[in-house]
C-alpha atoms as a PDB file:
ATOM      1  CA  UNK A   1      -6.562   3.208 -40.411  1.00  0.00           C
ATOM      2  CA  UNK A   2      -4.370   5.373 -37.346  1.00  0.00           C
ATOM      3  CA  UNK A   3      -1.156   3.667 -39.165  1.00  0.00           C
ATOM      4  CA  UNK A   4      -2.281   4.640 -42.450  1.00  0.00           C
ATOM      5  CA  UNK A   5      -3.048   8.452 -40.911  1.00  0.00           C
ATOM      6  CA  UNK A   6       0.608   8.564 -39.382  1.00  0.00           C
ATOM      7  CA  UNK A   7       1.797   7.270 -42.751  1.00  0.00           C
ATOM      8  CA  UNK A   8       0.292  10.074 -44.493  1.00  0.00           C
ATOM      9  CA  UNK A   9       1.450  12.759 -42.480  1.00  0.00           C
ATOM     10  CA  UNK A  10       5.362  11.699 -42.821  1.00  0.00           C
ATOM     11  CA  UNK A  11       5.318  11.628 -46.399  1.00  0.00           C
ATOM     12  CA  UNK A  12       3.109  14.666 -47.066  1.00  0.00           C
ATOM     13  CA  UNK A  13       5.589  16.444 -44.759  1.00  0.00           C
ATOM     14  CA  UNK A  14       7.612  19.037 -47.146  1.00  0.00           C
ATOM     15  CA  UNK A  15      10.836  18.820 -44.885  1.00  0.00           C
ATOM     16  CA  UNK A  16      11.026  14.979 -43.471  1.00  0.00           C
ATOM     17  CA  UNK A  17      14.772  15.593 -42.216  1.00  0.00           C
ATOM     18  CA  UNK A  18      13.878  18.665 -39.921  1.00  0.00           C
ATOM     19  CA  UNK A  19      11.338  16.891 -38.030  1.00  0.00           C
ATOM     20  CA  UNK A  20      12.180  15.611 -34.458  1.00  0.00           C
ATOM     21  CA  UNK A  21       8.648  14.081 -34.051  1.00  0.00           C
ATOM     22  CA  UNK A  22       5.062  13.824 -35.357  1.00  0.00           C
ATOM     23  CA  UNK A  23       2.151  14.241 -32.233  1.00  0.00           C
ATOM     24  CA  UNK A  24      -1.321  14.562 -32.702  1.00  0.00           C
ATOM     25  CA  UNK A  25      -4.474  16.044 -30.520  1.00  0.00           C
ATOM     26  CA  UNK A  26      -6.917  13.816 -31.667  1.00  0.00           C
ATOM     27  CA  UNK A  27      -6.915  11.687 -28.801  1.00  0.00           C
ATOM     28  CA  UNK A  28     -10.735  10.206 -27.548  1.00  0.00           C
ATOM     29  CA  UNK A  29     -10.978  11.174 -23.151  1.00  0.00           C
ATOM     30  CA  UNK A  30     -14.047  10.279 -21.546  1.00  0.00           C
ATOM     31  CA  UNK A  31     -16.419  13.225 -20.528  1.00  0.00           C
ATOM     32  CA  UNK A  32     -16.783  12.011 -17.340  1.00  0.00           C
ATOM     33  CA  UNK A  33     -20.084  14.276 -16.712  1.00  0.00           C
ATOM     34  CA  UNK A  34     -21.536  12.834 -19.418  1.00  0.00           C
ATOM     35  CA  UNK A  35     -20.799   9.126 -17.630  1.00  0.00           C
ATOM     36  CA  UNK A  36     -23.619   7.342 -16.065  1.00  0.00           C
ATOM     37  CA  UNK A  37     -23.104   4.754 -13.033  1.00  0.00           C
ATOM     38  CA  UNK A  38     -23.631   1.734 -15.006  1.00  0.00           C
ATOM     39  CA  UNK A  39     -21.152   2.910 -18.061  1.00  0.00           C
ATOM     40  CA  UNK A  40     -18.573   0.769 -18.583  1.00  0.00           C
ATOM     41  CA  UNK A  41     -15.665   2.066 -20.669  1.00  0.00           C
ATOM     42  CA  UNK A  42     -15.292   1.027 -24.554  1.00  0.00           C
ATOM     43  CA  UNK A  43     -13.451  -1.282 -25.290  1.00  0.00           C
ATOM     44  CA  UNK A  44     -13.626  -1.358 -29.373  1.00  0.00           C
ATOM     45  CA  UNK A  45     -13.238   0.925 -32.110  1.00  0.00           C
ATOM     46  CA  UNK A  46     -17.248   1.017 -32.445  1.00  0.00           C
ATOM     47  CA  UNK A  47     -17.962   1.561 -29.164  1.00  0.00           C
ATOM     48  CA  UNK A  48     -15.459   4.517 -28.912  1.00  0.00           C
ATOM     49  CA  UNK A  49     -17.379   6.076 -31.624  1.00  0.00           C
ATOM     50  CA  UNK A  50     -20.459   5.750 -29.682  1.00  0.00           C
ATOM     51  CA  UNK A  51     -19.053   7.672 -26.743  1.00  0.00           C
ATOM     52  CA  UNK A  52     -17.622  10.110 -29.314  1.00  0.00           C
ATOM     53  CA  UNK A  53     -21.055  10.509 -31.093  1.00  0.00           C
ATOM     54  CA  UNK A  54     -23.019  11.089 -27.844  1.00  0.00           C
ATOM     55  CA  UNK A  55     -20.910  12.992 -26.193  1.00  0.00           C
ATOM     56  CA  UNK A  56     -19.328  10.785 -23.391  1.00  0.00           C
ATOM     57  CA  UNK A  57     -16.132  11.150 -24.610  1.00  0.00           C
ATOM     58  CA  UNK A  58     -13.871  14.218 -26.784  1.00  0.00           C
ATOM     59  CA  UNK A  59     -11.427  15.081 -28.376  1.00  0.00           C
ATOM     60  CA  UNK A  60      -8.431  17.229 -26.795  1.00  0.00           C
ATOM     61  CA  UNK A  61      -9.010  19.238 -30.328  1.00  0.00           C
ATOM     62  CA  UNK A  62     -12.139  20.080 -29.418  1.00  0.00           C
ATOM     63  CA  UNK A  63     -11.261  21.496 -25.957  1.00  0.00           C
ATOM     64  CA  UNK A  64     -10.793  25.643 -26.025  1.00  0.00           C
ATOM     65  CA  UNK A  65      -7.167  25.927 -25.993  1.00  0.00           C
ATOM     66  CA  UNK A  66      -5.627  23.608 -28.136  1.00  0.00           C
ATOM     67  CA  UNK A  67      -8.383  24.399 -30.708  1.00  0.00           C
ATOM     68  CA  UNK A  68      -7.045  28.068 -30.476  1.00  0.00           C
ATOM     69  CA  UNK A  69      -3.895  26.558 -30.568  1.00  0.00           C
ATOM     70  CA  UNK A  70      -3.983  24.744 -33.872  1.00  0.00           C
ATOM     71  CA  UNK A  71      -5.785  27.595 -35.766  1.00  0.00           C
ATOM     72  CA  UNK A  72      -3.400  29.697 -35.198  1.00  0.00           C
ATOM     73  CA  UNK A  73      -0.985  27.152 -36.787  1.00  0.00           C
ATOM     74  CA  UNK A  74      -3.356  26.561 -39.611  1.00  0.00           C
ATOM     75  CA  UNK A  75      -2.827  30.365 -40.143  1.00  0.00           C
ATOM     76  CA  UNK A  76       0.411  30.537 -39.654  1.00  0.00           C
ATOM     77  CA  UNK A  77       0.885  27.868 -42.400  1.00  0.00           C
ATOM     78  CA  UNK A  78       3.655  25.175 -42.369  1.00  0.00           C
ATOM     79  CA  UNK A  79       6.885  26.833 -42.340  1.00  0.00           C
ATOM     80  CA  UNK A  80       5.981  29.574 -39.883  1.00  0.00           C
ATOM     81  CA  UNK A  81       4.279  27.096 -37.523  1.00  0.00           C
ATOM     82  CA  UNK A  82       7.234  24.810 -36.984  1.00  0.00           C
ATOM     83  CA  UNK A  83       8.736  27.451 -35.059  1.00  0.00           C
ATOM     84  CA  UNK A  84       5.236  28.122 -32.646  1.00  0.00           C
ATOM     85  CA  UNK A  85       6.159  26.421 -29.275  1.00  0.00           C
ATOM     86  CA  UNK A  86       3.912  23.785 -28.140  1.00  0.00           C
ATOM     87  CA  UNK A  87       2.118  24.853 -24.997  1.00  0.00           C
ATOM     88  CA  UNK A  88       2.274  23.531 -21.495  1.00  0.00           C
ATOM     89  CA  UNK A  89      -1.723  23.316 -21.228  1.00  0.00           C
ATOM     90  CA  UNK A  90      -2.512  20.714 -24.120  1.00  0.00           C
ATOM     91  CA  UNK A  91      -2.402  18.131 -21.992  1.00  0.00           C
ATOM     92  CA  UNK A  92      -0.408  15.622 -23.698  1.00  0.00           C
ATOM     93  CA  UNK A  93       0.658  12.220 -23.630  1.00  0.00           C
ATOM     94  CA  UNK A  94       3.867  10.050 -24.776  1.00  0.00           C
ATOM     95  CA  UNK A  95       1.272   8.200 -26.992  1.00  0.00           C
ATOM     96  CA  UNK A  96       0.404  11.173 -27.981  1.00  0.00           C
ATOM     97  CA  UNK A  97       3.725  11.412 -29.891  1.00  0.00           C
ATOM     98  CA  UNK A  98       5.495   9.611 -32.840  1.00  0.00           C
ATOM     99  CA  UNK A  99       8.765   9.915 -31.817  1.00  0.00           C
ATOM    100  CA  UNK A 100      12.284   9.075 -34.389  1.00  0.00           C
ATOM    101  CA  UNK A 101      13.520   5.882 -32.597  1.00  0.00           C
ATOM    102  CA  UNK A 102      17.137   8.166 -31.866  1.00  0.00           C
ATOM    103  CA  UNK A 103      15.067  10.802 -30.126  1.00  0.00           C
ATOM    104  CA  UNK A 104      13.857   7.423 -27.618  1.00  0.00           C
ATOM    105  CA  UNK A 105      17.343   7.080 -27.659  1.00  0.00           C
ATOM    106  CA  UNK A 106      18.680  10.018 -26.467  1.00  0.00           C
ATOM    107  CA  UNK A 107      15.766  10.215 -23.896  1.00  0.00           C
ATOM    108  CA  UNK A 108      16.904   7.018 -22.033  1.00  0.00           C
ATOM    109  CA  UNK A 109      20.817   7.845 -22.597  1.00  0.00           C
ATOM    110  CA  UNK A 110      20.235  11.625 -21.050  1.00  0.00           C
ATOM    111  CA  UNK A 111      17.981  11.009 -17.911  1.00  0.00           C
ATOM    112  CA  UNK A 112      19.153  10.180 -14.892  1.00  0.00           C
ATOM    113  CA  UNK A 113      18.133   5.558 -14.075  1.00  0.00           C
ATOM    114  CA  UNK A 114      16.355   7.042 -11.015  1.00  0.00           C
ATOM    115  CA  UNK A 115      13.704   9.451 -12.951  1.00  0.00           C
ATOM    116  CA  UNK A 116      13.257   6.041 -15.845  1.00  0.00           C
ATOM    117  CA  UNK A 117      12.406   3.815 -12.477  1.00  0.00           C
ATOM    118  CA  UNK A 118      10.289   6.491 -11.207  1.00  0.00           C
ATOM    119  CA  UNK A 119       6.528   6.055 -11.766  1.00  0.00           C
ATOM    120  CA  UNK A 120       5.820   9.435 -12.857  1.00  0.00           C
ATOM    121  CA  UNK A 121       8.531   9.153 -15.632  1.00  0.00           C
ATOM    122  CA  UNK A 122       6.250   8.926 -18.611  1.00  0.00           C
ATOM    123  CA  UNK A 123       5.841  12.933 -17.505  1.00  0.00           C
ATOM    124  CA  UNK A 124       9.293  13.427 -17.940  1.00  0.00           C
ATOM    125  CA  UNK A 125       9.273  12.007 -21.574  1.00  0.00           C
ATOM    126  CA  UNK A 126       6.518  14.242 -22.479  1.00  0.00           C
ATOM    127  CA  UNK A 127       8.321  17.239 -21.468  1.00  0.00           C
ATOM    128  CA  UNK A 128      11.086  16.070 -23.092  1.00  0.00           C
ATOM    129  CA  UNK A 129       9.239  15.126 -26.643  1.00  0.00           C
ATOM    130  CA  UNK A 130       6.890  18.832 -26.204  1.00  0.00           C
ATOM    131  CA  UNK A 131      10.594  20.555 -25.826  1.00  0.00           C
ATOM    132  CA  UNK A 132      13.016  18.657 -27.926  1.00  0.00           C
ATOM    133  CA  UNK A 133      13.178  21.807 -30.322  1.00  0.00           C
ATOM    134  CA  UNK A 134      13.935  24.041 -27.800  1.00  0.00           C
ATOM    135  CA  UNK A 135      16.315  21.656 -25.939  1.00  0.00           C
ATOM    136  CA  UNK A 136      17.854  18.718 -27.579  1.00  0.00           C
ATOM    137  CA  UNK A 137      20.382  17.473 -29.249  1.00  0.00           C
ATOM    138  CA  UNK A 138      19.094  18.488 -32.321  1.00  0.00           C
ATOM    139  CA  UNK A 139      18.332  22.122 -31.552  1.00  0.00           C
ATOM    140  CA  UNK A 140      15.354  23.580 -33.673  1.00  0.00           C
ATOM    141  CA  UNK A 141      14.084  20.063 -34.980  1.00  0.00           C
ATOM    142  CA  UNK A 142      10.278  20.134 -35.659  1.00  0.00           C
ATOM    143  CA  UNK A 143       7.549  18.658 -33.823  1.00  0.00           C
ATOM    144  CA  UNK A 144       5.036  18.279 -36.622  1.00  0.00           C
ATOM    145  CA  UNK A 145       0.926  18.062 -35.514  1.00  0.00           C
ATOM    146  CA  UNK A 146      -1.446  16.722 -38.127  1.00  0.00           C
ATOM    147  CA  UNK A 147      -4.778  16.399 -37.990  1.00  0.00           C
ATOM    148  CA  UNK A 148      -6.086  12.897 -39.014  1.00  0.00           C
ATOM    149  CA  UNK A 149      -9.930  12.219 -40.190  1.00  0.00           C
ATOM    150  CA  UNK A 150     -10.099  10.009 -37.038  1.00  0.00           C
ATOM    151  CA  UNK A 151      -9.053   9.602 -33.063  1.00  0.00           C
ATOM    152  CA  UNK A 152      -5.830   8.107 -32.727  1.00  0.00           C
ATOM    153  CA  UNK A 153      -6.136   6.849 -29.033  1.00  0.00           C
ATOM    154  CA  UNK A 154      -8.733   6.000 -26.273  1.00  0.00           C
ATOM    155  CA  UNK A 155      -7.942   7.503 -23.127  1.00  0.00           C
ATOM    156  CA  UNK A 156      -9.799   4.498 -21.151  1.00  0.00           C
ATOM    157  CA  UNK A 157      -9.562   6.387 -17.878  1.00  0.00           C
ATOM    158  CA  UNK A 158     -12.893   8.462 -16.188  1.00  0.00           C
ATOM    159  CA  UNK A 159     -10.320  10.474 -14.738  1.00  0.00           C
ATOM    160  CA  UNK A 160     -10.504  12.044 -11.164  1.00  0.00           C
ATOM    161  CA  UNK A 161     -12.352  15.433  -9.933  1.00  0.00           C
ATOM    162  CA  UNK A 162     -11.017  18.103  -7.724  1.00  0.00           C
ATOM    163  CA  UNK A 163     -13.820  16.925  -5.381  1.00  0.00           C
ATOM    164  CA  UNK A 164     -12.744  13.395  -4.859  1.00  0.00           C
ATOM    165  CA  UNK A 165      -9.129  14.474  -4.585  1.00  0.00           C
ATOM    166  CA  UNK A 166     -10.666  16.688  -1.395  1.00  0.00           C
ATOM    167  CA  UNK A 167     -12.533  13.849  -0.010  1.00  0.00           C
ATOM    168  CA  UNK A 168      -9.132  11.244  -0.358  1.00  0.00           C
ATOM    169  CA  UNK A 169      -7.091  14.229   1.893  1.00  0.00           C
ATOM    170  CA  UNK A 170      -9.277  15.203   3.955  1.00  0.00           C
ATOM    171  CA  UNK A 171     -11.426  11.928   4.864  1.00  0.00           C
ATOM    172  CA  UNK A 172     -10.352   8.201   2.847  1.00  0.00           C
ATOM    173  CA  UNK A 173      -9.286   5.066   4.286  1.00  0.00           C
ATOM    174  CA  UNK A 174      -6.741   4.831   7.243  1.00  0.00           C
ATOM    175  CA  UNK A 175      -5.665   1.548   9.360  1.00  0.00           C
ATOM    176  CA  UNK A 176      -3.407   1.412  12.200  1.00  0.00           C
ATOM    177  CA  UNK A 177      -4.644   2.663  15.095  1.00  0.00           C
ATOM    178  CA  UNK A 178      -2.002   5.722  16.129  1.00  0.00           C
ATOM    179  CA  UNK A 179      -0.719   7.280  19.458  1.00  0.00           C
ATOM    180  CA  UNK A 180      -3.765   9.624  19.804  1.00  0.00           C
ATOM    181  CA  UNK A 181      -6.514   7.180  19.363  1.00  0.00           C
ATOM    182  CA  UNK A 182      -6.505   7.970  15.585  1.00  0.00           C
ATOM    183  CA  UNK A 183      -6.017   5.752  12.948  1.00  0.00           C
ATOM    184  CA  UNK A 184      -2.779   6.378  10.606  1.00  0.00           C
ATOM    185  CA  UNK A 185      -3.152   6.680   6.960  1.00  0.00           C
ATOM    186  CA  UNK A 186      -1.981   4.415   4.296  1.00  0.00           C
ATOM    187  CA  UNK A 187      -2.855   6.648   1.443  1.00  0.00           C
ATOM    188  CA  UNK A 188      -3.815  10.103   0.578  1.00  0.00           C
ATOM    189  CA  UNK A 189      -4.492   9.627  -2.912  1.00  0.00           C
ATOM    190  CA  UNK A 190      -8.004   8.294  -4.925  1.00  0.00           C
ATOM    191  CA  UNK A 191      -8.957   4.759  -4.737  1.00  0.00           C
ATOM    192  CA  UNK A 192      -9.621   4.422  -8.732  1.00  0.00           C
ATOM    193  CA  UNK A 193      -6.343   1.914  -9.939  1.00  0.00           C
ATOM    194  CA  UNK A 194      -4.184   4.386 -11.214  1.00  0.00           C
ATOM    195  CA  UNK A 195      -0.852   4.438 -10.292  1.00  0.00           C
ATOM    196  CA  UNK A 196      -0.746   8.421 -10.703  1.00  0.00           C
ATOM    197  CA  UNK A 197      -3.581   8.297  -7.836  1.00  0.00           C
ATOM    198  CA  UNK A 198      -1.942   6.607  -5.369  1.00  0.00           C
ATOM    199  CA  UNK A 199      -0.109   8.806  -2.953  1.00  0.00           C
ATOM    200  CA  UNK A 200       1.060   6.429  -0.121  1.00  0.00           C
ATOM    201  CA  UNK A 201       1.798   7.754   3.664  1.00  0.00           C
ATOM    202  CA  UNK A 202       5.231   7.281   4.448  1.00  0.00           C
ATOM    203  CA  UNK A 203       7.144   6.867   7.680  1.00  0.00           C
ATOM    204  CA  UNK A 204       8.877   9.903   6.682  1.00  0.00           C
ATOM    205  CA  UNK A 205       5.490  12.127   6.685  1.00  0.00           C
ATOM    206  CA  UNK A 206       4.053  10.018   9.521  1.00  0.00           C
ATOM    207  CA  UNK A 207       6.792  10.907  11.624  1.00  0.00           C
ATOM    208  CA  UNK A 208       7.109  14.554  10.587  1.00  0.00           C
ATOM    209  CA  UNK A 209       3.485  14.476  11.916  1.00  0.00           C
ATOM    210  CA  UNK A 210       4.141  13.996  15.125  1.00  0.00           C
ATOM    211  CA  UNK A 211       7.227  15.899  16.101  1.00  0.00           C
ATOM    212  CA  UNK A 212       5.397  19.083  14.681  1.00  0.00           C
ATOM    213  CA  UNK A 213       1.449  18.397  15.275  1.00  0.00           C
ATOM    214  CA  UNK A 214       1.151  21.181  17.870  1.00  0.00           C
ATOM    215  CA  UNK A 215       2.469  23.628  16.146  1.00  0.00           C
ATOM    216  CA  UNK A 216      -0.250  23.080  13.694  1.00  0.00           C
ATOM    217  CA  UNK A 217      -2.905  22.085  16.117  1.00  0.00           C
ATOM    218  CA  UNK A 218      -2.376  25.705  17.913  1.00  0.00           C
ATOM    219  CA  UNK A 219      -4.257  26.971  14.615  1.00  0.00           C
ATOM    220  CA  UNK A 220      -6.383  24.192  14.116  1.00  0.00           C
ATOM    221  CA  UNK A 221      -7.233  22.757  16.975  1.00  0.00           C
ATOM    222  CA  UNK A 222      -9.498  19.659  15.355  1.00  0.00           C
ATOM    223  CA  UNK A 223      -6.598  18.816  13.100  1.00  0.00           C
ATOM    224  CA  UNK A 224      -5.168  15.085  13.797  1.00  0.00           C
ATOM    225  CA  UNK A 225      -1.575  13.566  13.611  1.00  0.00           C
ATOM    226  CA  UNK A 226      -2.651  11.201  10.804  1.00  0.00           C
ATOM    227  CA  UNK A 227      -4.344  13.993   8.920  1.00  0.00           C
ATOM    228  CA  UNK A 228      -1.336  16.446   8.987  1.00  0.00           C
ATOM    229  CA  UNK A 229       0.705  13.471   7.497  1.00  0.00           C
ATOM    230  CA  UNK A 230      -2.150  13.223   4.493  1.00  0.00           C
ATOM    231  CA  UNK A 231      -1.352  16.921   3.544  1.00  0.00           C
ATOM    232  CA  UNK A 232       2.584  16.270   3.857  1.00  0.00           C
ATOM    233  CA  UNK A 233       2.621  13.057   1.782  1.00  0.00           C
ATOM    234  CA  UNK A 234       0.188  14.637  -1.012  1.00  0.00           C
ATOM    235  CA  UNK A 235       2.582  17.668  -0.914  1.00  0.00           C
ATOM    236  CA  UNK A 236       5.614  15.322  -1.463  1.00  0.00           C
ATOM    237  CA  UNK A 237       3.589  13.585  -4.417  1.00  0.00           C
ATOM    238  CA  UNK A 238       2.695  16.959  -5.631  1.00  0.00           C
ATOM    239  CA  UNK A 239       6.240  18.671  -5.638  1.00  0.00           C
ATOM    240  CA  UNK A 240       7.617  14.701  -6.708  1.00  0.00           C
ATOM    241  CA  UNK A 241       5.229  15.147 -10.019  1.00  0.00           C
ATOM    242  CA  UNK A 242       7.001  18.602 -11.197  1.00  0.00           C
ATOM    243  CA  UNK A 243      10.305  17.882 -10.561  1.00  0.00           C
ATOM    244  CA  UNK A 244      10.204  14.609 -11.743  1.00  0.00           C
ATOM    245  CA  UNK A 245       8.622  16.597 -15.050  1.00  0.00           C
ATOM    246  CA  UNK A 246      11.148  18.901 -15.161  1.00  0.00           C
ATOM    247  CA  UNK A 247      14.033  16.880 -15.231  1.00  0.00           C
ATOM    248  CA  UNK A 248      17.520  18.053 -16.404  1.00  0.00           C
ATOM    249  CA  UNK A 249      15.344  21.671 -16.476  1.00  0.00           C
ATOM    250  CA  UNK A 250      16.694  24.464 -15.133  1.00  0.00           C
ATOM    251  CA  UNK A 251      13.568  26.473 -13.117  1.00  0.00           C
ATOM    252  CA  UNK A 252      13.415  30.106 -12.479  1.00  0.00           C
ATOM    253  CA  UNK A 253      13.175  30.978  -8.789  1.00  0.00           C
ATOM    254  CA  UNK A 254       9.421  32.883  -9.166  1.00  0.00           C
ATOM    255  CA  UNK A 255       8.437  29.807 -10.755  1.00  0.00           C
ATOM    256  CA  UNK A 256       9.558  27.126  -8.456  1.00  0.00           C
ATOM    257  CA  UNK A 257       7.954  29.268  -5.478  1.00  0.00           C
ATOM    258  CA  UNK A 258       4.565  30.175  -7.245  1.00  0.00           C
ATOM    259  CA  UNK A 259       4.649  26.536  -7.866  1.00  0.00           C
ATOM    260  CA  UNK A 260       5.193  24.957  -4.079  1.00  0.00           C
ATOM    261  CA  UNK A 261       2.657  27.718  -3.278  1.00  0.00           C
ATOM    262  CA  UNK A 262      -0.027  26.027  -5.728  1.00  0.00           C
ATOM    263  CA  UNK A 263       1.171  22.758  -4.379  1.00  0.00           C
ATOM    264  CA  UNK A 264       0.534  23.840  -0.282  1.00  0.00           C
ATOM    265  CA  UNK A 265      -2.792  24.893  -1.395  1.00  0.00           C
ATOM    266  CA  UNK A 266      -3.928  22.094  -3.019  1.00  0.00           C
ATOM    267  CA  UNK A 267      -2.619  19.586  -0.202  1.00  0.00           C
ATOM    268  CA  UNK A 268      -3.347  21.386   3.246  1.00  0.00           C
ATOM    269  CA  UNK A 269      -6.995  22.253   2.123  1.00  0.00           C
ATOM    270  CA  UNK A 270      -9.165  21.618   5.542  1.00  0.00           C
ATOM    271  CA  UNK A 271      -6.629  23.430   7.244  1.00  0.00           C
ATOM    272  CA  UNK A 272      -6.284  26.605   4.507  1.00  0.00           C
ATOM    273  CA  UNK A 273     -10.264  26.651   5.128  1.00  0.00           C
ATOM    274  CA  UNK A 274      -9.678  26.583   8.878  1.00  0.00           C
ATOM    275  CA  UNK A 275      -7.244  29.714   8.873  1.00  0.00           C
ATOM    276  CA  UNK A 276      -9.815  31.772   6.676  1.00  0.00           C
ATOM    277  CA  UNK A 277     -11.815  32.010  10.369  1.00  0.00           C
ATOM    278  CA  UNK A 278      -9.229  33.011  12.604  1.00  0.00           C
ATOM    279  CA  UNK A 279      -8.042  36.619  12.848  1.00  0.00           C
ATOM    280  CA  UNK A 280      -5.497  37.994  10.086  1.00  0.00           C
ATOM    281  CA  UNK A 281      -2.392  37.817  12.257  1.00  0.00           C
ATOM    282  CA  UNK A 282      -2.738  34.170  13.377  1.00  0.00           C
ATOM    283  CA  UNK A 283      -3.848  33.559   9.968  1.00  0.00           C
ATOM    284  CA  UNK A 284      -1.062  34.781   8.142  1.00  0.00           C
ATOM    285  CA  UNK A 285       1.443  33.064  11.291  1.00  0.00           C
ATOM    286  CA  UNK A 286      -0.606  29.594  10.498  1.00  0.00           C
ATOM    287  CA  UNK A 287       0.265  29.969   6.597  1.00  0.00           C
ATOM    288  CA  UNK A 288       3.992  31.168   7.275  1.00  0.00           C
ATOM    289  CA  UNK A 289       3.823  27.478   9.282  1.00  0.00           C
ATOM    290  CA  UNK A 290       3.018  25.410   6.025  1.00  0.00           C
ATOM    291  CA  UNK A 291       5.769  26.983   3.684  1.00  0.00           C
ATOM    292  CA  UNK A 292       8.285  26.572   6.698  1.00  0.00           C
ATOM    293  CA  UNK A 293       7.464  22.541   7.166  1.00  0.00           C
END
């Protein structure tokens, strides 16, 4: 039935030559809210359409935005919206996408064998697919959305909340014991299998740790040598996930540094919420400390 949709939407297309690629938001994520303890995620069509029916799982079309998004495509109508841009906040995937088999092509011959190896390059090829008709080859090819009578892939994932990302940083495993009685980190990331989760502790943040833990301790006195290295390795996987994304891109100044400042804030979090109680000078000193290291 999902071949038979794609099918459909290439030959009802008016103007098959000017399209680059065909995507779709009808992708199934589970509503992890909704989830109960004992769930266990679908594994069939039918039970997909359970989760769908009851509300433990939607469809990215549903969500605000890209609902927005495609009615104002529907009322553009089919030649205008070709030229609409496809927006950063949809949330899309490379299976997402229905790519021509050159455009695949030209992906692997333009990027660089060190982004393909990297883990987070599946990030890099959605960029790349979401942009192609602003910056490929083929300038000003299409990326054509339809909108089939049915999801077109299961997201099996539950997905990860802002919460347990606090919890792996500022508490989660760590082995080792270290020179202050501490035990080092391994990881900084969440414990749930996937590989975008897992944000290992380095030697390089481990020993970053140490040579400037005082400076950071004179603000935070209850901060440790093994946490410090949490926030600078989930920095690193924070900053590794954009550029890796942005491959090939060129990035405006304003945006790079409004982005390493969302990026500090979402890694050093104890210690952000530690310099809201000192007074404004040592405060501001303790932030100018992050950005520096």
């Amino acid at each position: 039935r999902r071949a038979v949709e794609v099918v459909q939407a290439i030959q009802a297309h008016q103007f098959l030559d000017g399209v680059a690629a065909f995507a779709t938001l009808s992708r199934a994520n589970v509503e992890r809210t909704e989830l109960l303890p004992e769930d266990s995620l679908p594994t069939t069509r039918e039970e997909v359409d359970a989760f769908l029916s009851n509300g433990r799982a939607t469809l990215i079309s549903d969500d605000d935005q890209p609902k927005a998004w495609l009615q104002q495509r529907r009322e553009a109508g089919p030649e205008a919206a070709a030229s609409i841009p496809v927006p950063e906040n949809l949330g899309l995937e490379y299976f997402d996408f229905y790519p021509r088999l050159r455009l695949l092509r030209e992906f692997f011959e333009v990027t660089s064998p060190s982004i393909v190896a990297n883990r987070f390059c599946d990030l890099c090829l959605d960029e790349f697919l979401a942009k192609y008709p602003l910056m490929g080859r083929e300038l000003g090819l299409e990326v054509s959305f339809f909108e089939p009578s049915c999801w077109m892939y299961f997201y099996a994932h539950k997905g990860t909340t802002n919460e347990e990302w606090r919890e792996a940083i500022e508490e989660g495993d760590e082995d080792d014991a270290g020179e202050h009685g501490e035990r080092l980190p391994t990881s900084a990331g969440v414990a749930d299998g996937h590989v975008s989760s897992h944000v290992p502790v380095g030697d390089a943040e481990t020993e970053l740790s140490a040579v400037v833990h005082h400076q950071f301790a004179a603000f935070d006195p209850a901060i440790t040598p093994a946490k410090l290295a949490k926030y600078f390795a989930h920095f690193r996987y924070g900053i590794e996930v954009v550029l890796v994304r942005c491959h090939k891109q060129v990035l405006d100044q304003r945006e790079f540094d409004s982005t390493i400042v969302d990026v500090v804030h979402t890694s050093f979090v104890g210690y952000i919420n530690n310099l809201a109680e000192l007074n404004p000078a040592d405060s501001q000193d303790g932030h100018a400390l992050m950005y520096k290291h």
